[in-house]
C-alpha atoms as a PDB file:
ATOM      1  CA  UNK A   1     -29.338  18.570  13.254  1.00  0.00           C
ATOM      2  CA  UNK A   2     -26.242  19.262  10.770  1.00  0.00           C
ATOM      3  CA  UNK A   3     -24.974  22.916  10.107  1.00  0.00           C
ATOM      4  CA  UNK A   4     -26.602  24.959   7.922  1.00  0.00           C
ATOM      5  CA  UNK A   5     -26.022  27.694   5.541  1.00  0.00           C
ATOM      6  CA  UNK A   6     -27.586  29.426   2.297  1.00  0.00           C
ATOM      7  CA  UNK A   7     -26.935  28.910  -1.066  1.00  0.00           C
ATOM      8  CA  UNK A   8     -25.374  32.069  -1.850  1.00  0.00           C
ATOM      9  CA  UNK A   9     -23.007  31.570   1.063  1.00  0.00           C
ATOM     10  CA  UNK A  10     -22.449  27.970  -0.153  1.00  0.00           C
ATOM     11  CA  UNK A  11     -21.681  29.016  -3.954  1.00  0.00           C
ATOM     12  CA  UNK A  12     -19.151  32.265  -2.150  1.00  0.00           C
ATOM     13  CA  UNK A  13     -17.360  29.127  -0.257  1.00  0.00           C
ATOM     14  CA  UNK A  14     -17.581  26.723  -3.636  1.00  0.00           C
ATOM     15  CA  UNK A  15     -16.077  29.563  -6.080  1.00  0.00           C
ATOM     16  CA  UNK A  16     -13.372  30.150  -3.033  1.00  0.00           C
ATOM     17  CA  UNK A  17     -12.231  26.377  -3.031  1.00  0.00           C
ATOM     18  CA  UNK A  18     -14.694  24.559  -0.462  1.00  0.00           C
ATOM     19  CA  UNK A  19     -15.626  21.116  -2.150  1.00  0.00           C
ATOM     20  CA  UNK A  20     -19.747  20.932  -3.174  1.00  0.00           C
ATOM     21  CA  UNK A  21     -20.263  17.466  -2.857  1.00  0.00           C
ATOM     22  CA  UNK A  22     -23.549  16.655  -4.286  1.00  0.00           C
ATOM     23  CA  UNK A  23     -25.991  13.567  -2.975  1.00  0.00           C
ATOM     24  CA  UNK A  24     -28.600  13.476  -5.609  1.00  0.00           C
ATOM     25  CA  UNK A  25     -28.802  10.469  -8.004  1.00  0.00           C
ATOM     26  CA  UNK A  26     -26.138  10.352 -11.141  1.00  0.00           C
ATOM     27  CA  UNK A  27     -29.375  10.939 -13.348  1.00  0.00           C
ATOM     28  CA  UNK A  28     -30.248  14.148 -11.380  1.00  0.00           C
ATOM     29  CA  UNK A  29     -26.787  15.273 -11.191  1.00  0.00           C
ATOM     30  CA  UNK A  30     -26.061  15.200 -14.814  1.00  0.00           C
ATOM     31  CA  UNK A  31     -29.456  16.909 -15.749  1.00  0.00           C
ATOM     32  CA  UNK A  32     -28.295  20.162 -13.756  1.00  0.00           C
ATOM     33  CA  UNK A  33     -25.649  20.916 -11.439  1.00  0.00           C
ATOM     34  CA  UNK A  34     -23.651  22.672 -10.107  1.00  0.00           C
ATOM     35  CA  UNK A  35     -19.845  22.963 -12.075  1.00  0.00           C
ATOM     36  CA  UNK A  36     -17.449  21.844 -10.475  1.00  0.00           C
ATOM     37  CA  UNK A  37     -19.490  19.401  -7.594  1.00  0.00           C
ATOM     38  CA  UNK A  38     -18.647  16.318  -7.301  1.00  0.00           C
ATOM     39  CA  UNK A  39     -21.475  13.645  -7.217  1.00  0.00           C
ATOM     40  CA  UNK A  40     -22.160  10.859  -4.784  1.00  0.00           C
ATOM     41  CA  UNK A  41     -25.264   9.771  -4.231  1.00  0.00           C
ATOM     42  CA  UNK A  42     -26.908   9.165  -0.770  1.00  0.00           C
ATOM     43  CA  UNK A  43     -27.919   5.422  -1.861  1.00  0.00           C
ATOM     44  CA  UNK A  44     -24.079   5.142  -2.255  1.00  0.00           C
ATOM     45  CA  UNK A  45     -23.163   6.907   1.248  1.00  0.00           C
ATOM     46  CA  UNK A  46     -26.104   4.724   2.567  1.00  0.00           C
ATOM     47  CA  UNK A  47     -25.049   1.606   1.257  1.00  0.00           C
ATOM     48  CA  UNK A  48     -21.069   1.877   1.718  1.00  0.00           C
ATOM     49  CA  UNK A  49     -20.615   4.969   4.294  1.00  0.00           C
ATOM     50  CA  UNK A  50     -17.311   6.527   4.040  1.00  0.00           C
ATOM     51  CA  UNK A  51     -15.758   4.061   1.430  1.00  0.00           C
ATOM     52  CA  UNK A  52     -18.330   5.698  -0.988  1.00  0.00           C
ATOM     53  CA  UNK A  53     -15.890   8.831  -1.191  1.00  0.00           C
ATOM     54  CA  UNK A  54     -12.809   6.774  -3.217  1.00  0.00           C
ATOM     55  CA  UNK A  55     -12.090   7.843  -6.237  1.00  0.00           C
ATOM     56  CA  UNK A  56     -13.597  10.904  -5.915  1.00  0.00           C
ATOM     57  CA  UNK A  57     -10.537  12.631  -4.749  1.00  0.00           C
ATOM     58  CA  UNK A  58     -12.857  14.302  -2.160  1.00  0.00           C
ATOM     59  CA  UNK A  59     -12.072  13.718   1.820  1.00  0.00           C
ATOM     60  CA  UNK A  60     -15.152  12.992   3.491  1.00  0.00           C
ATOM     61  CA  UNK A  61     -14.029  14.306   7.094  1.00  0.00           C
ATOM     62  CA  UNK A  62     -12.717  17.773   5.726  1.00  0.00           C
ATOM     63  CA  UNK A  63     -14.104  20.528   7.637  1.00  0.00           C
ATOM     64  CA  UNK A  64     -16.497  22.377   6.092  1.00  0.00           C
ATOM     65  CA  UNK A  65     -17.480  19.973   3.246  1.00  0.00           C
ATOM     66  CA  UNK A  66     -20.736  21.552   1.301  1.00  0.00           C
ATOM     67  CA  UNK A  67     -23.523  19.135   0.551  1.00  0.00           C
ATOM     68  CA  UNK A  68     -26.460  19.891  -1.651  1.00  0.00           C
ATOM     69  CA  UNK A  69     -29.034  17.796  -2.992  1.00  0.00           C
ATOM     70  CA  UNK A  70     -32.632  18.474  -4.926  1.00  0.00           C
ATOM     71  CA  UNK A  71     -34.499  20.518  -1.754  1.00  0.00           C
ATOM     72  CA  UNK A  72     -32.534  19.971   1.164  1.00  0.00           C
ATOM     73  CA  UNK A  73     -33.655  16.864   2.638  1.00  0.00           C
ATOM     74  CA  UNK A  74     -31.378  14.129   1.666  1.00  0.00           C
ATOM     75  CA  UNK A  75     -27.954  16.673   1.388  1.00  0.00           C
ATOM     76  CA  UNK A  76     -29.225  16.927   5.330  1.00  0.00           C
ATOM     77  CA  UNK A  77     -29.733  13.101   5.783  1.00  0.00           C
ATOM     78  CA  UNK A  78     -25.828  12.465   4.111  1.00  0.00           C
ATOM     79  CA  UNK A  79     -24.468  15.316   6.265  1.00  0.00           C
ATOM     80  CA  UNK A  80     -25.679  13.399   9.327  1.00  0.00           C
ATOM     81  CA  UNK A  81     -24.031  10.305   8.422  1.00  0.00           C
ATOM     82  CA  UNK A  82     -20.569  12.369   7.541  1.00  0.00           C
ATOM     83  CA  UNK A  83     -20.488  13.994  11.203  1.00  0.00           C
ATOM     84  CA  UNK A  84     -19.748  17.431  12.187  1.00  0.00           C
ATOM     85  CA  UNK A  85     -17.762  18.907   9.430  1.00  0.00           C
ATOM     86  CA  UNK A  86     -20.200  18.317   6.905  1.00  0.00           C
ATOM     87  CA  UNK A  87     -22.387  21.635   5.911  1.00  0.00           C
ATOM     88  CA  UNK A  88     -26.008  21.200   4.287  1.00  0.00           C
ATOM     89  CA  UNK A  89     -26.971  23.758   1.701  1.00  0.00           C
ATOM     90  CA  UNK A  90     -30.371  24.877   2.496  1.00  0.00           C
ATOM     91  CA  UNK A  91     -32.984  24.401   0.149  1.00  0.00           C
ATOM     92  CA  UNK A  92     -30.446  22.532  -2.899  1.00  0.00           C
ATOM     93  CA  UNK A  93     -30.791  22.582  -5.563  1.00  0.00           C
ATOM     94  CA  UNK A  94     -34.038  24.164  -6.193  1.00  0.00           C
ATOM     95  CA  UNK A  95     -32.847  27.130  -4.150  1.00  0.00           C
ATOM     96  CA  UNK A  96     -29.545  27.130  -6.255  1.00  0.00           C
ATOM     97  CA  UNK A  97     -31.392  27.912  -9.292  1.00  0.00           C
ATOM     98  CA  UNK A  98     -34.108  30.041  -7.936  1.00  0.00           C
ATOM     99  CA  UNK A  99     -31.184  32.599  -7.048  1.00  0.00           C
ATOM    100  CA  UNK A 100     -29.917  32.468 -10.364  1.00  0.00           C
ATOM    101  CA  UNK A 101     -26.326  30.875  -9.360  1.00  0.00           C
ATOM    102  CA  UNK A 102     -24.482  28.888 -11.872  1.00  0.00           C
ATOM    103  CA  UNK A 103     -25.119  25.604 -13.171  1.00  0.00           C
ATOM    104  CA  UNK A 104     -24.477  23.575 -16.022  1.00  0.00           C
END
């Protein structure tokens, strides 16, 4: 089971540096998100692992690397397949908005 943590501890960490790396499809991501994630979808990660990550300029093994997705489910399902460093964001997306954080 990946690490955990809340939404308004994930957008604390975001707005103090962390990378928000989000899973949901491009589609999704462009119809709300958060500013300043970076989007790669779980199909992606899936499909090509790792290698999914170039050209993002994101590092895919950095410690304490925020995923979020729609609910919670797949950001939990990509953070399994990173390893240990990656963090889910409980609840996504849905959550995100429901506590009134930013988005764009």
């Amino acid at each position: 089971m990946p690490q955990s943590i809340s939404v308004k501890e994930a957008a604390e960490r975001h707005q103090n540096g962390t990378t928000l790396v989000d899973v949901r499809e491009t589609d999704e991501f462009e119809a709300v998100s958060v500013p300043g994630a970076v989007n790669v979808p779980l199909s992606l990660i899936q499909k090509s692992g790792k290698k999914s990550f170039v050209n993002t300029g994101v590092d895919p093994d950095m410690d304490g690397l925020l995923v979020i997705c729609r609910s919670g489910g797949r950001s939990a399902a990509a953070c399994q397949q990173l390893g240990r460093h990656a963090i889910n964001v409980d609840g996504g997306m849905l959550a995100w908005v429901a506590a009134g954080l930013p988005t764009c």
